[in-house]
PDB file of N, CA and C in Angstrom:
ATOM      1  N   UNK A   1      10.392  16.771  27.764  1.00  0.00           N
ATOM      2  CA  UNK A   1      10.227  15.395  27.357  1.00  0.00           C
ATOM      3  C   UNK A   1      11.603  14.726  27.447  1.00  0.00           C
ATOM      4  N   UNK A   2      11.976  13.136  28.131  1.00  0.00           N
ATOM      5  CA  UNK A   2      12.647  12.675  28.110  1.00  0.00           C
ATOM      6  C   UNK A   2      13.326  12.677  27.160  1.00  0.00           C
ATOM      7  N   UNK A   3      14.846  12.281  26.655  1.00  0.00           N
ATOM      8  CA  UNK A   3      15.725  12.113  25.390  1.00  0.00           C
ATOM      9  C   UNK A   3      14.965  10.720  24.925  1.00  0.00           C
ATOM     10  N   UNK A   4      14.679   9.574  25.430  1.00  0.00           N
ATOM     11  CA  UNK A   4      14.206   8.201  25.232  1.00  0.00           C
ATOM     12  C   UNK A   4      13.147   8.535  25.057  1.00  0.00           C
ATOM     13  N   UNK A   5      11.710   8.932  25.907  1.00  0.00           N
ATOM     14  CA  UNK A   5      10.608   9.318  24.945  1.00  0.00           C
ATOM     15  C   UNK A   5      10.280  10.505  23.915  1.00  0.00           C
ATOM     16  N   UNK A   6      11.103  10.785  23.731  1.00  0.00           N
ATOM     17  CA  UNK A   6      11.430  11.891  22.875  1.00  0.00           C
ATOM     18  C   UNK A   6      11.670  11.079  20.950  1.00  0.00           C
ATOM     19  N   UNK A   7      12.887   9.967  21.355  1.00  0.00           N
ATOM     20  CA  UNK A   7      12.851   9.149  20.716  1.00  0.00           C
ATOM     21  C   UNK A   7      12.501   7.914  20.093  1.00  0.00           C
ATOM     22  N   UNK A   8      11.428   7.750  20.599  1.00  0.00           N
ATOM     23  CA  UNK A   8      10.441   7.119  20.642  1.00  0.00           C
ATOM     24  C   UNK A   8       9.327   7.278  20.226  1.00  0.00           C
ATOM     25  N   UNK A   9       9.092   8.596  20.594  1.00  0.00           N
ATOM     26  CA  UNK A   9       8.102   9.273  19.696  1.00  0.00           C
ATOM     27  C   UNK A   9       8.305   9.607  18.328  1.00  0.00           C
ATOM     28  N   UNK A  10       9.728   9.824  18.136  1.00  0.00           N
ATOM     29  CA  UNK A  10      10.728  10.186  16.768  1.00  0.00           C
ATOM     30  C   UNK A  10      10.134   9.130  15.857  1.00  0.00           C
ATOM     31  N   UNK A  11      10.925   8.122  16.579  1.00  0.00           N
ATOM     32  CA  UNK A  11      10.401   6.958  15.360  1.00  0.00           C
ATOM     33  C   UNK A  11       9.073   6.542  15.046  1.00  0.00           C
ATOM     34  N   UNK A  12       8.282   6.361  15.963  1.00  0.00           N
ATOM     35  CA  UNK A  12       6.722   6.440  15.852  1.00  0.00           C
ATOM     36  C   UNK A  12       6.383   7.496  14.569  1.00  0.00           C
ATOM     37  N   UNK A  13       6.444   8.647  14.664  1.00  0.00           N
ATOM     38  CA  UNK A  13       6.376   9.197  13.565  1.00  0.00           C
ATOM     39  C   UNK A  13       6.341   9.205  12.172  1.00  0.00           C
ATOM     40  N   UNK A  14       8.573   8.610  12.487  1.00  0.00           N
ATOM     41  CA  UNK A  14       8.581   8.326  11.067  1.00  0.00           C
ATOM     42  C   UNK A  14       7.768   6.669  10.376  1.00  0.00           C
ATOM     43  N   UNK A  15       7.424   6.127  11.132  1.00  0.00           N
ATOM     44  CA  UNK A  15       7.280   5.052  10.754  1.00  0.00           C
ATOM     45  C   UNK A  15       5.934   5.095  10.165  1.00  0.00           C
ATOM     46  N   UNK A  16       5.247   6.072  10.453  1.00  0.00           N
ATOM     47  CA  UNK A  16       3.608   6.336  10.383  1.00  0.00           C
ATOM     48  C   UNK A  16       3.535   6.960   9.109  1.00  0.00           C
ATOM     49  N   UNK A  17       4.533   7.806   8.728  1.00  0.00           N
ATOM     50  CA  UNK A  17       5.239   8.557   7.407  1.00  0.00           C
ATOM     51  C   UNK A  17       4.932   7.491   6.412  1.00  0.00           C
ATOM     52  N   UNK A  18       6.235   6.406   7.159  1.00  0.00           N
ATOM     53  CA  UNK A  18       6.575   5.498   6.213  1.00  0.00           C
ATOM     54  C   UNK A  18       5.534   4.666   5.502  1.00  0.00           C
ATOM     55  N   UNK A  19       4.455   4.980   5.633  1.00  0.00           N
ATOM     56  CA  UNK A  19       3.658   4.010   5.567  1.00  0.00           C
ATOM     57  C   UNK A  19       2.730   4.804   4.306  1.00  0.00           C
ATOM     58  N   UNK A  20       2.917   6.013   4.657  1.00  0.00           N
ATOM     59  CA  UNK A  20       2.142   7.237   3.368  1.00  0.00           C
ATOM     60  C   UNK A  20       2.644   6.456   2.188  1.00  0.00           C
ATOM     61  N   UNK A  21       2.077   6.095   0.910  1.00  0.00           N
ATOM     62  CA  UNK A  21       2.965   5.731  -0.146  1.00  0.00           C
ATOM     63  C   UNK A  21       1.411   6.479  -0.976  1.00  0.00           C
ATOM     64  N   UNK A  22       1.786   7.034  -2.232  1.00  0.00           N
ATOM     65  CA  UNK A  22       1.293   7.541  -3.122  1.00  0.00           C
ATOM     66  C   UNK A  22       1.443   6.709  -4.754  1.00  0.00           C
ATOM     67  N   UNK A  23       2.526   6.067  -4.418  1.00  0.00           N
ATOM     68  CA  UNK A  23       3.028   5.079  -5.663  1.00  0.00           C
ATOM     69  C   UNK A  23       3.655   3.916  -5.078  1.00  0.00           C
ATOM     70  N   UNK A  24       3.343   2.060  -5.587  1.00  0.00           N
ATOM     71  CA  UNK A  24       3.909   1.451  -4.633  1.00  0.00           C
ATOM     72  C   UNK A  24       3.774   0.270  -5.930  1.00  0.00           C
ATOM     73  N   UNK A  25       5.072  -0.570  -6.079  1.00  0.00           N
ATOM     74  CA  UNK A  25       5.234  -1.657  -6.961  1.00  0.00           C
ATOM     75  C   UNK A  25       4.342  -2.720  -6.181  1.00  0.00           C
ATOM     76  N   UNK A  26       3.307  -3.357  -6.831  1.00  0.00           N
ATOM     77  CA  UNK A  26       2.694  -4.525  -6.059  1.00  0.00           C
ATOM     78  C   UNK A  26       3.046  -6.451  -6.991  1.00  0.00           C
ATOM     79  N   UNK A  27       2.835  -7.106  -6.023  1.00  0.00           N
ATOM     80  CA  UNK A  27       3.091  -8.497  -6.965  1.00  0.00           C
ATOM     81  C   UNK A  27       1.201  -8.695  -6.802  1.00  0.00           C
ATOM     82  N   UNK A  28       0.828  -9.492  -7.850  1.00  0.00           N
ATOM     83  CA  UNK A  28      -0.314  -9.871  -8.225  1.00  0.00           C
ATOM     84  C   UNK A  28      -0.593 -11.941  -7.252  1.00  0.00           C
ATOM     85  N   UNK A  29      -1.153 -11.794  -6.636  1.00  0.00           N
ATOM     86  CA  UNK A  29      -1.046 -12.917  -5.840  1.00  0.00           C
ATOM     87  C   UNK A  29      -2.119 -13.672  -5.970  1.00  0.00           C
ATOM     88  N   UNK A  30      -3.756 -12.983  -6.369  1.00  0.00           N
ATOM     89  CA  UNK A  30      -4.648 -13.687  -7.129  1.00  0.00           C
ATOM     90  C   UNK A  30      -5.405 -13.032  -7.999  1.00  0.00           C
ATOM     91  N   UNK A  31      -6.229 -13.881  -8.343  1.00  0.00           N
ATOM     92  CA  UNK A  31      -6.942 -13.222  -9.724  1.00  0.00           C
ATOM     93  C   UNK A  31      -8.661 -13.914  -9.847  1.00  0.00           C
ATOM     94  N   UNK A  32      -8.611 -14.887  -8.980  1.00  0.00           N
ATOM     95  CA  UNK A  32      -9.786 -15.680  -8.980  1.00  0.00           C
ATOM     96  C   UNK A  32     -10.040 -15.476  -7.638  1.00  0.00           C
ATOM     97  N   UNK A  33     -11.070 -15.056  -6.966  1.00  0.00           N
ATOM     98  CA  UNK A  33     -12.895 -14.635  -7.422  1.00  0.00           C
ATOM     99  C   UNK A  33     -12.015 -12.965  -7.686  1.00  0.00           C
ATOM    100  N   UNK A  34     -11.416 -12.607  -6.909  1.00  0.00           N
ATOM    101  CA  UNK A  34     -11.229 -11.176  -7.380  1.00  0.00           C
ATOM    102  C   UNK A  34      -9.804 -11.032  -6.993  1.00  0.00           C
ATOM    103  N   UNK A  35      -9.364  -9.877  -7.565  1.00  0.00           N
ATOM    104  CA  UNK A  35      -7.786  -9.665  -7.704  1.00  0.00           C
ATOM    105  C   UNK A  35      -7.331  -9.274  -6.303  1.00  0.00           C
ATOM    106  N   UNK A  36      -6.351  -9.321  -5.800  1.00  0.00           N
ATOM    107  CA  UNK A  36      -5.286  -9.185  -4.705  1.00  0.00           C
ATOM    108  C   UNK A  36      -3.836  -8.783  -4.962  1.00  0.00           C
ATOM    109  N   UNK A  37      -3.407  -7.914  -4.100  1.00  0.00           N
ATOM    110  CA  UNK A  37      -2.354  -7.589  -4.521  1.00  0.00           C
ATOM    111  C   UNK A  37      -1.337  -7.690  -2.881  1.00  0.00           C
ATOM    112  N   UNK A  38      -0.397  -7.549  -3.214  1.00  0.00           N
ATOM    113  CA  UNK A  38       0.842  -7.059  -1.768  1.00  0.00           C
ATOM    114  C   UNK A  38       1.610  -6.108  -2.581  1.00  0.00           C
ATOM    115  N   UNK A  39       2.541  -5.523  -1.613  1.00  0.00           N
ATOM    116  CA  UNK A  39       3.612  -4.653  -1.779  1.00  0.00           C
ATOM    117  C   UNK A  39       4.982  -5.625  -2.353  1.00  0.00           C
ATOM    118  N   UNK A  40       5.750  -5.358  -3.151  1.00  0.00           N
ATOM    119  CA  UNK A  40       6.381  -5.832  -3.775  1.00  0.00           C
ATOM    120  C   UNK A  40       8.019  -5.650  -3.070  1.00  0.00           C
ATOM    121  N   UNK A  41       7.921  -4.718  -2.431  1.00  0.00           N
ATOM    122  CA  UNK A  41       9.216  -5.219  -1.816  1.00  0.00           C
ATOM    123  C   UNK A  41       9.008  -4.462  -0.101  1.00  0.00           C
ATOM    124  N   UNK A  42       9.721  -5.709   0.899  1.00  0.00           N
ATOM    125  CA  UNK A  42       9.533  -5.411   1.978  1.00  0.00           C
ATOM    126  C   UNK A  42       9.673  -4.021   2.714  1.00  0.00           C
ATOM    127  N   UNK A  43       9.075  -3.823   3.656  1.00  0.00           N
ATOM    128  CA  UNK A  43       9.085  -2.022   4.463  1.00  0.00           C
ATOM    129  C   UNK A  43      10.171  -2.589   5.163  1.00  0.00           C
ATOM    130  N   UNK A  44      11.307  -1.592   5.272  1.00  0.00           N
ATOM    131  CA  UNK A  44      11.860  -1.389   6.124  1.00  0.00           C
ATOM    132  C   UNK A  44      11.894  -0.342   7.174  1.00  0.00           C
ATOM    133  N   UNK A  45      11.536  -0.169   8.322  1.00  0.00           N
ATOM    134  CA  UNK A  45      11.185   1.122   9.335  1.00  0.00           C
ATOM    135  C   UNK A  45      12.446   1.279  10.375  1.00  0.00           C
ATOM    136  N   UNK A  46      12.591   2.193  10.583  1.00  0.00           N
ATOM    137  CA  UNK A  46      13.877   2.573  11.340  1.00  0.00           C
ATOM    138  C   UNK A  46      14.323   2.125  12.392  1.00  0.00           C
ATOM    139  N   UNK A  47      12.785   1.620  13.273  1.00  0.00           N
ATOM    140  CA  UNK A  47      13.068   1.113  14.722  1.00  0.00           C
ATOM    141  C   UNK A  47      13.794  -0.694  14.237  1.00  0.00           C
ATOM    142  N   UNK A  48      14.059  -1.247  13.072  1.00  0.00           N
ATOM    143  CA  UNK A  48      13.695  -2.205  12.595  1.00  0.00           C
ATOM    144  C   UNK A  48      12.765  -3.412  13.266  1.00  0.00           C
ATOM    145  N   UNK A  49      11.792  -3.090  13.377  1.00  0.00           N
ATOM    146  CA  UNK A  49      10.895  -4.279  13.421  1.00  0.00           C
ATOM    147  C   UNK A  49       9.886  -4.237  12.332  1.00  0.00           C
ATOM    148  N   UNK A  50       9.814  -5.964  12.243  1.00  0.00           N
ATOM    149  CA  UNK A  50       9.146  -6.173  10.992  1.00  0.00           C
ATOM    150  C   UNK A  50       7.620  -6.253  11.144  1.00  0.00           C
ATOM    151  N   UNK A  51       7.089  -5.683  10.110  1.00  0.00           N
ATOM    152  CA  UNK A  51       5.730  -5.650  10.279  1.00  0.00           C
ATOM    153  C   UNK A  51       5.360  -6.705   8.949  1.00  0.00           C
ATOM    154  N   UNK A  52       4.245  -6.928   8.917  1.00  0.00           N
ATOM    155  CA  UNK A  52       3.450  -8.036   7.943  1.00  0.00           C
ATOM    156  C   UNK A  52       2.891  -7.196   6.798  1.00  0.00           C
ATOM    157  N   UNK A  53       3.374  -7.620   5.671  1.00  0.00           N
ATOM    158  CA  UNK A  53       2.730  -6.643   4.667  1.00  0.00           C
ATOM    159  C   UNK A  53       1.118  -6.604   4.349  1.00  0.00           C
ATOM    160  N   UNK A  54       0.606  -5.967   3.782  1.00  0.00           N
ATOM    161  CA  UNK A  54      -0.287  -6.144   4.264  1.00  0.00           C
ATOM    162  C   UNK A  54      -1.328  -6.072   2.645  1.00  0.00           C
ATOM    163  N   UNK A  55      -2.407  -7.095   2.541  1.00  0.00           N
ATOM    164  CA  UNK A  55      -2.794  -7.808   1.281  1.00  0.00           C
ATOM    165  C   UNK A  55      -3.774  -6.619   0.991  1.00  0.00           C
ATOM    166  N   UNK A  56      -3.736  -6.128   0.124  1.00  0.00           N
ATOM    167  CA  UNK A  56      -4.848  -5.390  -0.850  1.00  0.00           C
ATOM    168  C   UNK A  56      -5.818  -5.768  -1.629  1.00  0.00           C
ATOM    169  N   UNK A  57      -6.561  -6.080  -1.112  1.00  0.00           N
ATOM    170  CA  UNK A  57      -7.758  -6.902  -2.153  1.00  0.00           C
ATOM    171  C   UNK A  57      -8.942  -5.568  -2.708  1.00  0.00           C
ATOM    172  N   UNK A  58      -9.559  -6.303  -3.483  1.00  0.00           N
ATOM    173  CA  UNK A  58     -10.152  -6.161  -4.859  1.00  0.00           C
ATOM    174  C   UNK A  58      -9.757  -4.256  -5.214  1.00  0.00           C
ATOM    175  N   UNK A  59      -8.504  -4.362  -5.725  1.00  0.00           N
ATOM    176  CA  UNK A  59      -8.194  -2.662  -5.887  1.00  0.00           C
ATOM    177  C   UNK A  59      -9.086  -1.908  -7.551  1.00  0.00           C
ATOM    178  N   UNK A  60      -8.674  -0.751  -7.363  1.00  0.00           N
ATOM    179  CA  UNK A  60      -9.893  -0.708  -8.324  1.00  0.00           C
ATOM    180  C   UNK A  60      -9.014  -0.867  -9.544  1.00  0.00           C
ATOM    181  N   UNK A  61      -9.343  -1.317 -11.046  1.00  0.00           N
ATOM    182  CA  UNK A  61      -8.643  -1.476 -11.861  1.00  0.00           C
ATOM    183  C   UNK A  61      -9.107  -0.801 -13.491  1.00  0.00           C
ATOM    184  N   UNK A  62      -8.547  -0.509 -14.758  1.00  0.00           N
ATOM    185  CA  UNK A  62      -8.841   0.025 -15.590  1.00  0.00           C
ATOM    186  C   UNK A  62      -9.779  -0.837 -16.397  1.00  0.00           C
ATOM    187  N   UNK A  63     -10.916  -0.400 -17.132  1.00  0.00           N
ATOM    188  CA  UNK A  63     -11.446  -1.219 -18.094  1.00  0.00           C
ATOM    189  C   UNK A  63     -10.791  -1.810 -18.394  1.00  0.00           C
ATOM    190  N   UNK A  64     -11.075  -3.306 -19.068  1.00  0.00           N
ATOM    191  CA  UNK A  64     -10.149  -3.722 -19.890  1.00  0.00           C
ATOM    192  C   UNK A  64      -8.883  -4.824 -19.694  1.00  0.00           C
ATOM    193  N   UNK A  65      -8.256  -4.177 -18.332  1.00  0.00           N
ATOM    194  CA  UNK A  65      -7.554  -4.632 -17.644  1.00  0.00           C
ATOM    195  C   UNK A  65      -7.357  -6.417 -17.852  1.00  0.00           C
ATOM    196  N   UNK A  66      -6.239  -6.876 -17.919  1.00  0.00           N
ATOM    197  CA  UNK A  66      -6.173  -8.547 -17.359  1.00  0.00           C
ATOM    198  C   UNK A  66      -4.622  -9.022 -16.840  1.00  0.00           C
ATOM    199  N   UNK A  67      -4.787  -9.391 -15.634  1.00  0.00           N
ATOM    200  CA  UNK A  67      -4.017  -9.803 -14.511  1.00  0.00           C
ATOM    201  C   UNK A  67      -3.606 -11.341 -14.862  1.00  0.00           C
ATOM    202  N   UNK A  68      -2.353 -11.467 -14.000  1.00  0.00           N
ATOM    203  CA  UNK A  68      -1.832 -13.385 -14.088  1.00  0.00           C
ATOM    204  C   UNK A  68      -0.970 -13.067 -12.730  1.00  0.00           C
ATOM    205  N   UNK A  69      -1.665 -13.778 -11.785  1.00  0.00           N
ATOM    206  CA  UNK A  69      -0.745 -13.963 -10.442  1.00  0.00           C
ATOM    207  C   UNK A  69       0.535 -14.447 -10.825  1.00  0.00           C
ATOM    208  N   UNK A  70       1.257 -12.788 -10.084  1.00  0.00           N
ATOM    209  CA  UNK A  70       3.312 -13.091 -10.344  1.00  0.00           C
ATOM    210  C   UNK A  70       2.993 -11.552 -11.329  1.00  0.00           C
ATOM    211  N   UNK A  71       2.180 -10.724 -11.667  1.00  0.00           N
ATOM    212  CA  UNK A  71       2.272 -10.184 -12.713  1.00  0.00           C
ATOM    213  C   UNK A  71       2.838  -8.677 -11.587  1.00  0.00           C
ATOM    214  N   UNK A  72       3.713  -7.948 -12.360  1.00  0.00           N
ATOM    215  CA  UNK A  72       3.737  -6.539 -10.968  1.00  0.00           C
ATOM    216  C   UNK A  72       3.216  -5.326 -11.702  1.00  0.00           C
ATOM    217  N   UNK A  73       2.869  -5.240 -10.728  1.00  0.00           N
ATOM    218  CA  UNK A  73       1.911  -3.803 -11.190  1.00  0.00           C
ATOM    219  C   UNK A  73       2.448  -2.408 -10.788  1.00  0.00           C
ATOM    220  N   UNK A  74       2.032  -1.300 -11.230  1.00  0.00           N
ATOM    221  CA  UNK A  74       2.437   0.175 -10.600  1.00  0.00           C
ATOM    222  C   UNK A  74       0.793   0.294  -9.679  1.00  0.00           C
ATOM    223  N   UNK A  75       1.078   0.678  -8.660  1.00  0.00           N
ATOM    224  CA  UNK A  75      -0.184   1.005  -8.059  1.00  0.00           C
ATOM    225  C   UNK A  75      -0.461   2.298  -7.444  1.00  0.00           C
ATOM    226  N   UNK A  76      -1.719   3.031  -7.506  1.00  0.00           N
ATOM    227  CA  UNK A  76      -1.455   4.229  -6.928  1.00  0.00           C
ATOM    228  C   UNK A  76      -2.355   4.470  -5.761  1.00  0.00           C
ATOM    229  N   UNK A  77      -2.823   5.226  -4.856  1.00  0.00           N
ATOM    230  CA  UNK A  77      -3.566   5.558  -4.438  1.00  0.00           C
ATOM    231  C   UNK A  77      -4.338   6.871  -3.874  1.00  0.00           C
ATOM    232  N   UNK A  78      -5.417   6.808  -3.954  1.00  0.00           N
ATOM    233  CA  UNK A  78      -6.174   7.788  -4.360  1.00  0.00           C
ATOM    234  C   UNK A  78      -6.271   9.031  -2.906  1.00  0.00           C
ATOM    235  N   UNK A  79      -5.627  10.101  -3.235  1.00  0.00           N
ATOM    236  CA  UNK A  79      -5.458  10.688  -2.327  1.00  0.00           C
ATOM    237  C   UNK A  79      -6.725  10.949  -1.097  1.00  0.00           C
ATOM    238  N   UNK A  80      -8.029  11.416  -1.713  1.00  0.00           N
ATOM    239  CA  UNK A  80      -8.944  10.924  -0.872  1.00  0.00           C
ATOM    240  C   UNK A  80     -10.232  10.702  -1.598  1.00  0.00           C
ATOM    241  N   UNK A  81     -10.981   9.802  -0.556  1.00  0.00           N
ATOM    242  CA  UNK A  81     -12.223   8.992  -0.974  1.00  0.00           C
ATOM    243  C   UNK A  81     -13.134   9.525  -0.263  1.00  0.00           C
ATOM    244  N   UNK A  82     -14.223   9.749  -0.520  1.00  0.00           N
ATOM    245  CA  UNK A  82     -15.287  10.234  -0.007  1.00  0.00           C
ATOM    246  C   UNK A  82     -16.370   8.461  -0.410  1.00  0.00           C
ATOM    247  N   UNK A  83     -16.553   8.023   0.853  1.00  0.00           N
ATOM    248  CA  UNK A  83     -18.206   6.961   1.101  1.00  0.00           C
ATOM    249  C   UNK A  83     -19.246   6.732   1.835  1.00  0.00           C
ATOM    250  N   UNK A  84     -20.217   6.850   1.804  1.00  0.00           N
ATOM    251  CA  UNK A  84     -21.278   6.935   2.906  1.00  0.00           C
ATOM    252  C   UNK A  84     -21.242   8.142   3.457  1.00  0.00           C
ATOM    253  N   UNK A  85     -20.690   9.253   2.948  1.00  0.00           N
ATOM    254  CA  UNK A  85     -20.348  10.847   3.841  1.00  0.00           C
ATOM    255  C   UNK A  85     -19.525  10.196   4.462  1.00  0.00           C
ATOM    256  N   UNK A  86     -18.578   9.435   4.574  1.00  0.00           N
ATOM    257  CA  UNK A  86     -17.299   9.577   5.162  1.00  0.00           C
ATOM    258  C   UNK A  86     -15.952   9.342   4.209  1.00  0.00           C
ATOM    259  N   UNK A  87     -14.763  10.541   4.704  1.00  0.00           N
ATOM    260  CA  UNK A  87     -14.005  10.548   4.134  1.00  0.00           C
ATOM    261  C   UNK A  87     -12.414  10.110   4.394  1.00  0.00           C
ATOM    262  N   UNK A  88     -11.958   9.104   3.541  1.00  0.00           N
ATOM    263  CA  UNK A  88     -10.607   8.371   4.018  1.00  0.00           C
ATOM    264  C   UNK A  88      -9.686   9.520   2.997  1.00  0.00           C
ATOM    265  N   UNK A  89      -8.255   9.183   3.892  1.00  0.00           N
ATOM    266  CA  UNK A  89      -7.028   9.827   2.682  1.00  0.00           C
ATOM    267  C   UNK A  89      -6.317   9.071   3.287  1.00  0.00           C
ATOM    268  N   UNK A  90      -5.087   8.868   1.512  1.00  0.00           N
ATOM    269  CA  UNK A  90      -4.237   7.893   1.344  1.00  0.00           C
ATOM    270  C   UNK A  90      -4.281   6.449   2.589  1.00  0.00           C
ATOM    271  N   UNK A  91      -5.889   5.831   2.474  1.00  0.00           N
ATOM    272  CA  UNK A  91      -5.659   4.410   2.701  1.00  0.00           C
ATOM    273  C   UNK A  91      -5.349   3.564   1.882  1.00  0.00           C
ATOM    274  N   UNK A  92      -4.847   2.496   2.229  1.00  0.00           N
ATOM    275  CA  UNK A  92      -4.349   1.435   1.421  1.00  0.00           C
ATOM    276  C   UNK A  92      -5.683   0.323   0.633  1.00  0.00           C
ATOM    277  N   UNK A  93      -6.589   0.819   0.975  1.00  0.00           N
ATOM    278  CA  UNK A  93      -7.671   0.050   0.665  1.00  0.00           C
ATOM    279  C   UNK A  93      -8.444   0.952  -0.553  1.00  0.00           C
ATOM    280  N   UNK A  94      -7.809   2.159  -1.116  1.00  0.00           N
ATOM    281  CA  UNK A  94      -8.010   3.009  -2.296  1.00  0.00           C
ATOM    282  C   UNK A  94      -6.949   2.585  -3.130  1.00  0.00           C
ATOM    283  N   UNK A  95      -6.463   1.604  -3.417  1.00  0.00           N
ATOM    284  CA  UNK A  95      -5.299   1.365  -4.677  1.00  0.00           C
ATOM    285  C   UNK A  95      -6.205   1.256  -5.764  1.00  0.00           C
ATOM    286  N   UNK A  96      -5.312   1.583  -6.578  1.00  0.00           N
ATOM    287  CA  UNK A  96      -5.826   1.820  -8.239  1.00  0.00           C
ATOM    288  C   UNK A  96      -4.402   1.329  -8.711  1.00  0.00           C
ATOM    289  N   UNK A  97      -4.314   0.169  -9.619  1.00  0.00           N
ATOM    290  CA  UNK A  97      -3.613  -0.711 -10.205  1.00  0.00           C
ATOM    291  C   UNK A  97      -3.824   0.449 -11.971  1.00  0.00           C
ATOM    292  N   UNK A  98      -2.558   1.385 -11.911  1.00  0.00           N
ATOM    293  CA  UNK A  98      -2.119   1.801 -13.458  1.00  0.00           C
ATOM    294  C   UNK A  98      -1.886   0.893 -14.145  1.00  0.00           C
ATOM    295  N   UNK A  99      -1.082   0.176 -14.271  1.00  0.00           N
ATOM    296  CA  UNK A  99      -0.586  -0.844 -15.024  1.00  0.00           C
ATOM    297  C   UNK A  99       0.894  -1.720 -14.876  1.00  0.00           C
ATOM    298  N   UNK A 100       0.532  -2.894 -15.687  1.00  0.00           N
ATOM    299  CA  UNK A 100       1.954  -3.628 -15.554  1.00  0.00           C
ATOM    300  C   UNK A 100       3.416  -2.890 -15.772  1.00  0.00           C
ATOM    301  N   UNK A 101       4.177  -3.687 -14.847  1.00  0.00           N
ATOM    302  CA  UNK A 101       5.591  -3.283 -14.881  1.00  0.00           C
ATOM    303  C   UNK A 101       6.744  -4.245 -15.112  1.00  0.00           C
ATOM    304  N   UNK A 102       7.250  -4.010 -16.035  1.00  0.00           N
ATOM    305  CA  UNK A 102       8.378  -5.203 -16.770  1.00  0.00           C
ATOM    306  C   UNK A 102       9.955  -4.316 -15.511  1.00  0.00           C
ATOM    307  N   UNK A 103      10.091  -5.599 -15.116  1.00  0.00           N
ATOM    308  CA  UNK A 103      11.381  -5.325 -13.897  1.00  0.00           C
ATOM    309  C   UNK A 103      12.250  -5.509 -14.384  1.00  0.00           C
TER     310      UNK A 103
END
């Protein structure tokens, strides 16, 4: 394999890594008809190009729970989901909002 596609492939990799998150600070952006979240501070990836963060809507949340867009949350996600007999791991569309975080 070339040194250039070699490296190329390198970063591809890590960037695909980068994207695994198991724990991730989110800002609260709405709350009306249902909650939304983003990532709270920008990805940076090695090749540096910027990618668009990307909006998390209706994550699952604790009984009880009450949100105020601007509020930051700890968020986690659920290593894997089983729906319809099909099974996702660590997508971003399994967040589970633990709770608020005073910065």
């Amino acid at each position: 394999m070339s040194r250039k596609l070699n490296s190329l492939v390198q970063k591809r990799v890590e960037n695909l890594i980068g994207q695994l998150n198991t724990l991730m600070l989110c800002k609260v952006i709405q709350v009306i008809p249902h909650i939304e979240i983003i990532s709270y501070f920008d990805a940076k990836y090695i090749d540096f190009e910027n990618y668009e963060r990307t909006k998390i809507q209706k994550p699952i949340t604790m009984q009880g729970a009450s949100f105020q867009v601007g509020d930051i949350v700890l968020t986690g996600f659920l290593q894997e989901f089983v729906e319809d007999g099909a099974t996702r791991k660590f997508d971003i569309s399994d967040a589970v909002i633990i709770g608020k975080v005073n910065l």
